[in-house]
Protein backbone atom coordinates (compact mmCIF):
# COMPACT_ATOMS: atom_id res chain seq x y z
CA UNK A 1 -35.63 -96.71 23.84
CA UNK A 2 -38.27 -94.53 25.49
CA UNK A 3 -36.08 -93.44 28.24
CA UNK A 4 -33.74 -92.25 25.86
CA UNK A 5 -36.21 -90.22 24.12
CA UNK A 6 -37.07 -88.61 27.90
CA UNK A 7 -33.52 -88.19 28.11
CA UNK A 8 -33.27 -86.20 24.75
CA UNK A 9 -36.14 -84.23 25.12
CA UNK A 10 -35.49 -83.49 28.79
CA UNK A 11 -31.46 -81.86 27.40
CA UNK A 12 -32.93 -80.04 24.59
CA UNK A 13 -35.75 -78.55 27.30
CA UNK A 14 -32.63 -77.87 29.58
CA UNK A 15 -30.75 -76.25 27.26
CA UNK A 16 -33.20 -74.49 25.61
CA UNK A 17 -34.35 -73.07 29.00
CA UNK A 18 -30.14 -71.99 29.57
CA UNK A 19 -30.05 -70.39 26.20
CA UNK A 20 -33.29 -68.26 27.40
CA UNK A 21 -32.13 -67.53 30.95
CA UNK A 22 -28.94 -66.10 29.29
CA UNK A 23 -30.82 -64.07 26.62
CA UNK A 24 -33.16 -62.77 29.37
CA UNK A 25 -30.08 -61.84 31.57
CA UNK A 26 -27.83 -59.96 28.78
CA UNK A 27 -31.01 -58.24 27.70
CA UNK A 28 -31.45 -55.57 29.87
CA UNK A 29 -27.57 -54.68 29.58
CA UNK A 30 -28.02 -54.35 25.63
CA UNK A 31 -31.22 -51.33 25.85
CA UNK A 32 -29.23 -49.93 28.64
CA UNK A 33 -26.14 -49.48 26.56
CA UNK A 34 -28.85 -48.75 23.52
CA UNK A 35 -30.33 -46.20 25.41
CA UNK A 36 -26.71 -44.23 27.03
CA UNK A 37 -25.98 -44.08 23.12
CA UNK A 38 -27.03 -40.64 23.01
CA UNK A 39 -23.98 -39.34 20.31
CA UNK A 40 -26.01 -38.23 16.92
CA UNK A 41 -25.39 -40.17 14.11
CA UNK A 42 -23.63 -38.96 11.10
CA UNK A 43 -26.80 -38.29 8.98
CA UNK A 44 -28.54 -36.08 12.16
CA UNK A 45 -25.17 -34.65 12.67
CA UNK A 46 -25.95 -32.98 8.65
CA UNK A 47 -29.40 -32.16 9.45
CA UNK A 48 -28.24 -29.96 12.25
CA UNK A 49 -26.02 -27.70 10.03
CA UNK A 50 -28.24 -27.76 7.18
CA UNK A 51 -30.94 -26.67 9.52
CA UNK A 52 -29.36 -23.69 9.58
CA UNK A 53 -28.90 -23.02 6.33
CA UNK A 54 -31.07 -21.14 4.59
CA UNK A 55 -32.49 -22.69 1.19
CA UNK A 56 -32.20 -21.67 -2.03
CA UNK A 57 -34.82 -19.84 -4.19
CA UNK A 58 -36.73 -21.30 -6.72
CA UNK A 59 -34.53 -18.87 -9.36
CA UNK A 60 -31.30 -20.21 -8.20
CA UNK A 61 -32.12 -24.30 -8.31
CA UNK A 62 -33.32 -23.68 -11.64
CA UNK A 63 -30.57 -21.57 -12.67
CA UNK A 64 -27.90 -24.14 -11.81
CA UNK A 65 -29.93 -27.04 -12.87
CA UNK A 66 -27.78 -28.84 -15.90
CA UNK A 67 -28.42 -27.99 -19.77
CA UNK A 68 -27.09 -31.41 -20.46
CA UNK A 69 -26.20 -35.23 -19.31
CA UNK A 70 -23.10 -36.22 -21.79
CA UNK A 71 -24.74 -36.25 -25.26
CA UNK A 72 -28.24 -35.52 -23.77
CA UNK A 73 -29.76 -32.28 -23.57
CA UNK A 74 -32.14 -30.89 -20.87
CA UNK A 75 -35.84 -31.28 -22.44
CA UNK A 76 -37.62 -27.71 -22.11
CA UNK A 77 -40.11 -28.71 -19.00
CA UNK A 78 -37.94 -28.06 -16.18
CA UNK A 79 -39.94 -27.87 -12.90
CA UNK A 80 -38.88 -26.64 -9.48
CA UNK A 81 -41.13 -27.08 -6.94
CA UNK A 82 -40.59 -25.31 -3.87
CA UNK A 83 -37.32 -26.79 -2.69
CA UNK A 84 -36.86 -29.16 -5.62
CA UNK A 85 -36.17 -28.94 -9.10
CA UNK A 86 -36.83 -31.70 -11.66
CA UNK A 87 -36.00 -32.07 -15.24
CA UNK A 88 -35.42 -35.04 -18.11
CA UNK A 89 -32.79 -35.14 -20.59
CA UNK A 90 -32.89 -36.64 -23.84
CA UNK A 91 -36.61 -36.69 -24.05
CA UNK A 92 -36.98 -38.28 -20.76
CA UNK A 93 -34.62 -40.52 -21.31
CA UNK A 94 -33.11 -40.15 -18.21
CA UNK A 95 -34.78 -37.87 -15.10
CA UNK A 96 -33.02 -35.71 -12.45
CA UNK A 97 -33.83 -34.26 -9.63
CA UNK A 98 -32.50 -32.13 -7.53
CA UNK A 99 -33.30 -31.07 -3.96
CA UNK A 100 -32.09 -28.25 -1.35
CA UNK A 101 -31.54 -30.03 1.60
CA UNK A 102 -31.34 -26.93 3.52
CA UNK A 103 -33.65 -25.96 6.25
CA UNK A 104 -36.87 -27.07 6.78
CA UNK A 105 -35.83 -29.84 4.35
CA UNK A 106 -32.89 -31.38 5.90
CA UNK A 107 -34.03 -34.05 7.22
CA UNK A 108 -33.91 -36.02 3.83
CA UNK A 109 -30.03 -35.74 3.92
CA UNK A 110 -29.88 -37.24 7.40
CA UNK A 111 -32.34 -40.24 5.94
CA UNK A 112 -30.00 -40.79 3.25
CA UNK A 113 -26.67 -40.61 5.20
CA UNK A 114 -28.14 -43.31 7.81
CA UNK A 115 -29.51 -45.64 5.49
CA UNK A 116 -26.24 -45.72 3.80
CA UNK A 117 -24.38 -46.38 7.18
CA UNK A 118 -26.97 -48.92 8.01
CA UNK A 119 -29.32 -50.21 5.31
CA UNK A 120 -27.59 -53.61 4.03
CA UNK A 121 -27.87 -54.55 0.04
CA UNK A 122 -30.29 -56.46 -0.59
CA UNK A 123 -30.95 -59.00 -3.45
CA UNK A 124 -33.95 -60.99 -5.11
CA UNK A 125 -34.36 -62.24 -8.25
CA UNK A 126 -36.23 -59.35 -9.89
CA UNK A 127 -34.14 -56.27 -7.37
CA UNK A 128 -31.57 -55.57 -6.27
CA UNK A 129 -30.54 -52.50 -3.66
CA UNK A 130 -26.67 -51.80 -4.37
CA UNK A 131 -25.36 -49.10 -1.53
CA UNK A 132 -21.76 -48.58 -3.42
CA UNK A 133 -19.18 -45.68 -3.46
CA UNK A 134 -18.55 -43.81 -7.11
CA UNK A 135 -16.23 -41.95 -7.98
CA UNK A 136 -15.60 -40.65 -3.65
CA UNK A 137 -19.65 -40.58 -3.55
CA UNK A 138 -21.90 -42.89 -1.96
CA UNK A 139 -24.76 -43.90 -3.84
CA UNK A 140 -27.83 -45.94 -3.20
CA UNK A 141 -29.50 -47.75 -5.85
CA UNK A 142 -32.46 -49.75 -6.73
CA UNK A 143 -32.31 -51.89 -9.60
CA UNK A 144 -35.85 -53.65 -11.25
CA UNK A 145 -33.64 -56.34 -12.98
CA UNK A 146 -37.38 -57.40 -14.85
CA UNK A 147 -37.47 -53.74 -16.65
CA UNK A 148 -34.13 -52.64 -16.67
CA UNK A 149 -35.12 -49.96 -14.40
CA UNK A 150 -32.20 -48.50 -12.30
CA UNK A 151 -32.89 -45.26 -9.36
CA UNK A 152 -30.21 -43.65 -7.64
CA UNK A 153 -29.60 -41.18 -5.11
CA UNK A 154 -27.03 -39.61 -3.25
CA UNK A 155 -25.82 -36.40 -1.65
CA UNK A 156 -23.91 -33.70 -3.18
CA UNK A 157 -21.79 -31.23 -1.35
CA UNK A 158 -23.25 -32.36 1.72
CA UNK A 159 -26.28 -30.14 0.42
CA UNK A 160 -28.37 -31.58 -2.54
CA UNK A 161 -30.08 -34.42 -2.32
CA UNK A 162 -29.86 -35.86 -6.18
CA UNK A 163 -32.17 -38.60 -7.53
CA UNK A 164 -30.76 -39.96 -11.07
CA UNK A 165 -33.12 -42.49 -12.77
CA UNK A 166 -33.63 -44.15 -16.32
CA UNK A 167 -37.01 -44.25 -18.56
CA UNK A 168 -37.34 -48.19 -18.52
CA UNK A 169 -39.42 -47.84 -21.59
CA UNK A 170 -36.62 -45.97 -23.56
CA UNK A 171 -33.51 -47.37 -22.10
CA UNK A 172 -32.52 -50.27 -20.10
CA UNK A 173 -29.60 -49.29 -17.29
CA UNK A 174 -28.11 -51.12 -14.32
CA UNK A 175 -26.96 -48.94 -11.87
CA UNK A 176 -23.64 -48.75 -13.37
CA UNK A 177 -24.56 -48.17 -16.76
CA UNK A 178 -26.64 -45.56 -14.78
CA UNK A 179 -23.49 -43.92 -13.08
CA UNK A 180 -21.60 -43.95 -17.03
CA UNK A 181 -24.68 -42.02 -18.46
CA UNK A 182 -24.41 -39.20 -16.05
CA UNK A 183 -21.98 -36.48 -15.79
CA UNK A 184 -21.05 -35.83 -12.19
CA UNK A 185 -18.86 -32.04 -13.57
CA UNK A 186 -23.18 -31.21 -14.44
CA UNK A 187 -23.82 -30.77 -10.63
CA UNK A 188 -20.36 -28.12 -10.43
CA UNK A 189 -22.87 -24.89 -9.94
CA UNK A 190 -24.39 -26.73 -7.36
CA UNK A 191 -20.94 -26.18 -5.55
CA UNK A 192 -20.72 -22.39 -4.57
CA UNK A 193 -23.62 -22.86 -2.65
């Protein structure tokens, strides 16, 4: 009996010590091929362009910023903050924001582009991360299943990064129910820019 234990333990310590010669053999093939992948991603291939871009002013995001979501109109404190505008509808029912990716800002596109391509969804009891296209956009949301909370972002015109997100304390919304309350036509001045 004992010498069949030695035997067992002396395989597993074999192949064990096979599996790790292998691993330490393929591994410096792997960050070699890691490190010849110099071709920019999708997202950084974005940021360059919108680097370029000029942003728009403070006059203009507020300007195109949307007067209502369905049956919800735009409550009176809009703010725009540098780059960014920001605005509830429906007494805060439901808050959107709005931000020129363009120049010194475009690296948020490029962050939202690659965690699309490479962020998996991800799901608990109490959240849930949901990377889905809508309606020929890809959105990411985060959903607080607990209190009903849903966030959502995306990029519009390959310009404008928009967050989209529910009051939890008004209104309870999955992401879908999210998607249904907003108005994707709203974002159309956002367009000629």
């Amino acid at each position: 009996m004992r010498k069949l234990i030695y035997i067992v333990i002396l395989g597993c310590l074999l192949s064990c010590n096979q599996e790790a010669q292998k691993i330490l053999t393929e591994l410096p093939n792997e960050i070699e091929n890691v490190q010849e992948s110099n071709e920019p991603t999708e997202g950084e291939k974005v940021a360059i362009r919108l680097s370029e871009i000029a942003p728009l002013s403070e006059e203009a995001l507020r300007k195109a910023f949307p007067k209502q979501l369905k049956a919800l109109p735009v409550d009176e404190d809009i703010m725009v903050i540098g780059q960014q505008v920001i605005g509830g509808f429906g007494d805060r029912t439901i808050t959107l924001s709005i931000v020129d990716a363009a120049g010194p800002n475009n690296q948020i596109a490029a962050q939202l582009i690659d965690s699309y391509a490479f962020d998996k969804p991800q799901e608990t009891e109490n959240f849930k991360i949901v990377n889905q296209e809508r309606d020929g956009i890809e959105t990411h949301a985060e959903y607080y299943k607990y209190s009903g909370k849903s966030e959502m972002s995306f990029l519009f015109n390959k310009r404008f990064y928009i967050s989209l997100s529910n009051n939890d304390n008004r209104v309870k919304l999955n992401p879908d129910e999210l998607w249904e309350a907003f108005d994707i036509s709203v974002l159309e001045p956002y367009k000629e820019y």
